[in-house]
PDB file of N, CA and C in Angstrom:
ATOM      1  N   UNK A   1     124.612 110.666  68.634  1.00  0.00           N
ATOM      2  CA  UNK A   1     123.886 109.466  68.289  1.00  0.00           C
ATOM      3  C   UNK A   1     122.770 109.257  69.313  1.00  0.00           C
ATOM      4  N   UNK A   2     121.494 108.430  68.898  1.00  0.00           N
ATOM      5  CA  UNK A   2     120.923 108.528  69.615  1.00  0.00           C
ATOM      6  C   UNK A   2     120.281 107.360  69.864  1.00  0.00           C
ATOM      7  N   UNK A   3     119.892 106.983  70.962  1.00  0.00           N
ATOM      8  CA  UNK A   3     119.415 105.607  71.568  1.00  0.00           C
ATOM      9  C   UNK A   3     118.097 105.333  70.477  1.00  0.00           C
ATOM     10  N   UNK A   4     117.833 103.978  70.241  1.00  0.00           N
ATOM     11  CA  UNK A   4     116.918 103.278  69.540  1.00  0.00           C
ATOM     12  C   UNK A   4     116.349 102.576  70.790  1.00  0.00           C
ATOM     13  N   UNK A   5     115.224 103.217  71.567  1.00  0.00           N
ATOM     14  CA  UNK A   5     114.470 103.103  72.462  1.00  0.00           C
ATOM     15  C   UNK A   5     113.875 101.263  72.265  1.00  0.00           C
ATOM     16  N   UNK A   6     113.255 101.452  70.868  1.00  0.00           N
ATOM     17  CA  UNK A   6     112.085 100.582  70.136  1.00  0.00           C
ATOM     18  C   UNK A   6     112.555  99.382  70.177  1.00  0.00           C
ATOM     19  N   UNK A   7     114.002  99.222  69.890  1.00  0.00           N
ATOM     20  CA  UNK A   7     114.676  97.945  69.703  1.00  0.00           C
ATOM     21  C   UNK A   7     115.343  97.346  70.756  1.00  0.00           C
ATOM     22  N   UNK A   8     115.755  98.275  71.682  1.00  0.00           N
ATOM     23  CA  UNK A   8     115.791  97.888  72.967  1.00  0.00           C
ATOM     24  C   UNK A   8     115.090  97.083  73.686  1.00  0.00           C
ATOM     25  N   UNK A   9     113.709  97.938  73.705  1.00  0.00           N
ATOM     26  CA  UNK A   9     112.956  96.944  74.449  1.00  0.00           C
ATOM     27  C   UNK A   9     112.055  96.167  74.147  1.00  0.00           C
ATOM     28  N   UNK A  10     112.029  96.008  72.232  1.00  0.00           N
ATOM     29  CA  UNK A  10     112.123  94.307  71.694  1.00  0.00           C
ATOM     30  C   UNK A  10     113.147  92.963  72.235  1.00  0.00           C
ATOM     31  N   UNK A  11     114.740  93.382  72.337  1.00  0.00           N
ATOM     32  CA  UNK A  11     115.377  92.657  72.878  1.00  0.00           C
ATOM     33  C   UNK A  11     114.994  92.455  74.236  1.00  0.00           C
ATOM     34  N   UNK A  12     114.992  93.046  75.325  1.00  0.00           N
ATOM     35  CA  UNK A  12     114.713  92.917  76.192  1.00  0.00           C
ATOM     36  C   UNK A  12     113.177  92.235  76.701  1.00  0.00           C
ATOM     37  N   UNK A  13     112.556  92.187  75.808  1.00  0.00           N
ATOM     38  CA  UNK A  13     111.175  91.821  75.965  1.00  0.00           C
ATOM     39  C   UNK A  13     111.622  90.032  75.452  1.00  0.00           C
ATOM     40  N   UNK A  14     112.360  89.682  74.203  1.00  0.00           N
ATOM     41  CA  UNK A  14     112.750  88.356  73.994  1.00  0.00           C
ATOM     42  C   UNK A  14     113.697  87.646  74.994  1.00  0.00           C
ATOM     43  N   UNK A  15     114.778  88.470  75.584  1.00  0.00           N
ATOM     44  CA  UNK A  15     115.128  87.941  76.758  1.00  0.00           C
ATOM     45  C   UNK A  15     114.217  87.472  78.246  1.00  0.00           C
ATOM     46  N   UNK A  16     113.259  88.587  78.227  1.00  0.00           N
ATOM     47  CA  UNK A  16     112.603  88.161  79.456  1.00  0.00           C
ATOM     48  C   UNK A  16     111.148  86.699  79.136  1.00  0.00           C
ATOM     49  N   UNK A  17     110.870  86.689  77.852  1.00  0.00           N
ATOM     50  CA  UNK A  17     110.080  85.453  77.294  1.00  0.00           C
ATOM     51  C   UNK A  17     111.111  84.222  77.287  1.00  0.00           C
ATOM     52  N   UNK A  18     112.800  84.305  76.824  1.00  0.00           N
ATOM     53  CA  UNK A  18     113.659  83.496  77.085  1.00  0.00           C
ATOM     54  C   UNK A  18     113.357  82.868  78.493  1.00  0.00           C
ATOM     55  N   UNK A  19     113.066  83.275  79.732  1.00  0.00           N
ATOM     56  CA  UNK A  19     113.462  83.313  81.181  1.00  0.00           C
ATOM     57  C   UNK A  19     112.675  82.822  81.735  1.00  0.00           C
ATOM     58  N   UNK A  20     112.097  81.251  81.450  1.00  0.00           N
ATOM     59  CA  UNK A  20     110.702  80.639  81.255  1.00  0.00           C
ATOM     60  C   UNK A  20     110.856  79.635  82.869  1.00  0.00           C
ATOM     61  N   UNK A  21     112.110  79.596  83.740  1.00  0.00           N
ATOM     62  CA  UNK A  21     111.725  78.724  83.884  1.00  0.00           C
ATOM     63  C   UNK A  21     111.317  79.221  85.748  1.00  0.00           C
ATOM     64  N   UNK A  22     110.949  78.444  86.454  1.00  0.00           N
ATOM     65  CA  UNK A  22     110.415  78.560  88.108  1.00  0.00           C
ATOM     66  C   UNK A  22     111.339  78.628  88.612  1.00  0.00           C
ATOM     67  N   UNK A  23     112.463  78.656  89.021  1.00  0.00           N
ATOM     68  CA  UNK A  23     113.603  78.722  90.036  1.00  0.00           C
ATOM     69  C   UNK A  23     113.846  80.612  90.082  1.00  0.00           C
ATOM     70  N   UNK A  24     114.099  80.722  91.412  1.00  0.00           N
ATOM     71  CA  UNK A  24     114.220  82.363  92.137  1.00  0.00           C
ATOM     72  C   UNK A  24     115.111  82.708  90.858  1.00  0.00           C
ATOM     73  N   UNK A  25     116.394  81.989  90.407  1.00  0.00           N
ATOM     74  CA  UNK A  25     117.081  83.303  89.040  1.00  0.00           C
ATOM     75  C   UNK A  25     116.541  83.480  88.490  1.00  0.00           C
ATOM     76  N   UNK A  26     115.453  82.546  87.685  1.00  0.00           N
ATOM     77  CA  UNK A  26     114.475  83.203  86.136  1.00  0.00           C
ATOM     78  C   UNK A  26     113.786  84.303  87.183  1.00  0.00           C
ATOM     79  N   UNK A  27     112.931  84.263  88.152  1.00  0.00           N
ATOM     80  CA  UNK A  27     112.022  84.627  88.536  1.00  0.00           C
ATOM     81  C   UNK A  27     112.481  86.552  89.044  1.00  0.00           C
ATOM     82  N   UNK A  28     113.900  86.309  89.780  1.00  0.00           N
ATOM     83  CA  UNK A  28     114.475  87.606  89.871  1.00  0.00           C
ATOM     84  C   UNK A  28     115.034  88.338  88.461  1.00  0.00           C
ATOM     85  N   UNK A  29     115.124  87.541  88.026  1.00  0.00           N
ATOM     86  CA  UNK A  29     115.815  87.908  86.263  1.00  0.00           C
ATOM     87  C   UNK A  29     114.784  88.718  85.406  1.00  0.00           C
ATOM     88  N   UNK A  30     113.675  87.899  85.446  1.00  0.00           N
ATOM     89  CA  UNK A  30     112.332  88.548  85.003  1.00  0.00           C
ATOM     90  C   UNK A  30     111.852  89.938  85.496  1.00  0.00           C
ATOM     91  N   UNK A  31     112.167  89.851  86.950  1.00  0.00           N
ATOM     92  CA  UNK A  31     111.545  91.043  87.044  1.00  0.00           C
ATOM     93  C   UNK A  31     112.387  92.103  87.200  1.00  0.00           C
ATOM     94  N   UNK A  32     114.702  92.000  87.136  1.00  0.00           N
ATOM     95  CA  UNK A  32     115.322  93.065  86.910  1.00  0.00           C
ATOM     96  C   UNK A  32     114.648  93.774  84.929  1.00  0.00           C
ATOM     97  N   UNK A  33     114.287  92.801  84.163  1.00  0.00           N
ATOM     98  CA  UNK A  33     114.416  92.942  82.716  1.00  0.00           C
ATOM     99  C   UNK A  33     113.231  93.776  82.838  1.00  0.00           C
ATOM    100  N   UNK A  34     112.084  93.036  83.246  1.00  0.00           N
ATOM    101  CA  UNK A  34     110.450  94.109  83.575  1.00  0.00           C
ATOM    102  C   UNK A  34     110.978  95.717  83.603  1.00  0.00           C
ATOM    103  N   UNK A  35     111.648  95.930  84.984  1.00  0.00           N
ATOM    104  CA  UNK A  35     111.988  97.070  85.454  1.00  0.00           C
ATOM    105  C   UNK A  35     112.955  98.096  84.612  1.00  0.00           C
ATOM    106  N   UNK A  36     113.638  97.276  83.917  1.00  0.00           N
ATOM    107  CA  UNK A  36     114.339  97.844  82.594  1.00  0.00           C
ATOM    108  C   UNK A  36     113.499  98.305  81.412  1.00  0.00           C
ATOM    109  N   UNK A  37     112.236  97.211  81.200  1.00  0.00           N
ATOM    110  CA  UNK A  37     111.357  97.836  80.386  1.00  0.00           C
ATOM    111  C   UNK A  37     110.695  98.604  80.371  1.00  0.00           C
ATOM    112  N   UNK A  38     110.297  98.767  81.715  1.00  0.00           N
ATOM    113  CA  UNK A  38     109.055  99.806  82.282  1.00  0.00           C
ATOM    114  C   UNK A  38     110.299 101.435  82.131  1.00  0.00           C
ATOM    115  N   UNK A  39     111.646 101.345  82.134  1.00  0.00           N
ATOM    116  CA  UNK A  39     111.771 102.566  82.328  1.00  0.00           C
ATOM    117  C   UNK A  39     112.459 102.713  80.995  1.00  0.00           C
ATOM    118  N   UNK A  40     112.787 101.870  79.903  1.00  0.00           N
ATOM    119  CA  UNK A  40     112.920 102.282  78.599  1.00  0.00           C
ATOM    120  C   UNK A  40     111.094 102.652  78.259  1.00  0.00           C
ATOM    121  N   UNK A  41     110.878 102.363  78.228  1.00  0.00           N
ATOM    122  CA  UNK A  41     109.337 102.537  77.860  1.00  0.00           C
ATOM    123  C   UNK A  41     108.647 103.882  78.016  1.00  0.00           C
ATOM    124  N   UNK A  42     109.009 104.383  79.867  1.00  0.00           N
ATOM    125  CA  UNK A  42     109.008 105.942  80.210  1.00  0.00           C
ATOM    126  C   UNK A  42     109.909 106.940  79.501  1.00  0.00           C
ATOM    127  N   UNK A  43     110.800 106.442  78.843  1.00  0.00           N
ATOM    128  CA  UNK A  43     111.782 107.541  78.697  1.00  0.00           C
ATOM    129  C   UNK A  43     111.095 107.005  76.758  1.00  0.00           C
ATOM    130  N   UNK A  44     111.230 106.175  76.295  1.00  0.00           N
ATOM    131  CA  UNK A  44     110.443 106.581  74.761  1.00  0.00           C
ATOM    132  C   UNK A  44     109.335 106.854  74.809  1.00  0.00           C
ATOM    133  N   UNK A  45     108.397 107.048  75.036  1.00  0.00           N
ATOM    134  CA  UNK A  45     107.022 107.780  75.244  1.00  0.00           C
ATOM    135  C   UNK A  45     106.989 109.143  76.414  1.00  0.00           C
ATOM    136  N   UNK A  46     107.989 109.383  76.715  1.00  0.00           N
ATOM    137  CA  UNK A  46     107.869 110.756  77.583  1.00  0.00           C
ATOM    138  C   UNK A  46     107.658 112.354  76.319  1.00  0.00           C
ATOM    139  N   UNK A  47     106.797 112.584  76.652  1.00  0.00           N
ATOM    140  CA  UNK A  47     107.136 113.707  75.891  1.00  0.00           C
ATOM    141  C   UNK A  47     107.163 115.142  76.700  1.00  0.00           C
ATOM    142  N   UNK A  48     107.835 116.045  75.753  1.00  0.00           N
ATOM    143  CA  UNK A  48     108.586 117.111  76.272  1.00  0.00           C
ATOM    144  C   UNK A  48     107.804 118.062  76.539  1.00  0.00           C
ATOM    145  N   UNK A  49     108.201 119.258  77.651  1.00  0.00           N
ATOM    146  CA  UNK A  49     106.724 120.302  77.821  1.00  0.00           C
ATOM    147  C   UNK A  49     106.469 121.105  76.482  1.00  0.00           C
ATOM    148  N   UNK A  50     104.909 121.214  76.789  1.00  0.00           N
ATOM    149  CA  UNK A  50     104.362 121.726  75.841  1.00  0.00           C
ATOM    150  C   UNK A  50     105.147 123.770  76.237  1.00  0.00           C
ATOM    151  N   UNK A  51     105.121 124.291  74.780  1.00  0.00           N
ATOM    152  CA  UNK A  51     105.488 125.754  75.110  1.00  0.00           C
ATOM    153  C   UNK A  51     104.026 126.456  75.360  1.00  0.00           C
ATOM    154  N   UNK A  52     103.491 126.941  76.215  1.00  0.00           N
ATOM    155  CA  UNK A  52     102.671 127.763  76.405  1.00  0.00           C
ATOM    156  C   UNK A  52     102.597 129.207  75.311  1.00  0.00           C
ATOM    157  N   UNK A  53     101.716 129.243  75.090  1.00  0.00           N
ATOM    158  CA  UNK A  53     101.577 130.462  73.971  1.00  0.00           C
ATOM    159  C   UNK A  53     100.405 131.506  74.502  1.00  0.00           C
ATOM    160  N   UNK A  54     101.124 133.185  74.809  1.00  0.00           N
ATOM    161  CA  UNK A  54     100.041 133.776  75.785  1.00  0.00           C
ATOM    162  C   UNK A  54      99.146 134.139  74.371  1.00  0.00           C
ATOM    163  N   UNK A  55      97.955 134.549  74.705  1.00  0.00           N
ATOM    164  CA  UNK A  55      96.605 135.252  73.990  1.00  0.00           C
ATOM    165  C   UNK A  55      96.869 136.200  74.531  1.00  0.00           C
ATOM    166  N   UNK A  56      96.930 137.253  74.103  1.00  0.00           N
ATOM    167  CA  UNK A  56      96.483 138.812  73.739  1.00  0.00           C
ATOM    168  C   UNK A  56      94.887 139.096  74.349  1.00  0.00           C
ATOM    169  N   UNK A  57      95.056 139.483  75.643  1.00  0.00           N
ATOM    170  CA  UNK A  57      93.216 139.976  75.923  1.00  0.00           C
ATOM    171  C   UNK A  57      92.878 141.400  75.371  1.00  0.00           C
ATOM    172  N   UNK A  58      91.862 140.840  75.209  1.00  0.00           N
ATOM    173  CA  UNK A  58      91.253 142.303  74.581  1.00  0.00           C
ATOM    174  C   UNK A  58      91.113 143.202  75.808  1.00  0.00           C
ATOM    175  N   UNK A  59      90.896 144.460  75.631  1.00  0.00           N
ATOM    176  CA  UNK A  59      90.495 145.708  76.004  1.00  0.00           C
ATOM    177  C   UNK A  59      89.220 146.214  76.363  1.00  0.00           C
ATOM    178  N   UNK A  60      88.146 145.950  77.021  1.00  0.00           N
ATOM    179  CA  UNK A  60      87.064 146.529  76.713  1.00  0.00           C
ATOM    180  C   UNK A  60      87.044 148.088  77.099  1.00  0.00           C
ATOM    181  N   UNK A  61      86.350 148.967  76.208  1.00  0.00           N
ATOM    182  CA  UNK A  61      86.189 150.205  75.611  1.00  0.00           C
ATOM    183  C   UNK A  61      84.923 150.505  76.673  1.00  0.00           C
TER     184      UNK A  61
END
């Protein structure tokens, strides 16, 4: 099975808009959820190495 990246960090994005208010918990809260997003975010948009494909050099005669 495989993680649903997308919806993740919809929820997580409504929790951290939840977290409205000035006191250090919203304020530390906000930015553990940020840091959660920023690395769901790296890992759904990471993409995988490209395969290198050699060319054939020619010969000159």
């Amino acid at each position: 099975m495989t993680s649903d990246f997308s919806v993740a960090r919809q929820h997580l994005q409504k929790a951290y808009d939840s977290l409205r208010g000035a006191d250090r918990m919203s304020a530390e809260a906000r930015h553990a959820i940020d840091l959660l997003i920023e690395a769901i975010a790296t890992r759904e948009f990471a993409r995988k190495p490209a395969e290198i494909l050699p060319f054939k050099r020619r010969t000159q005669s």
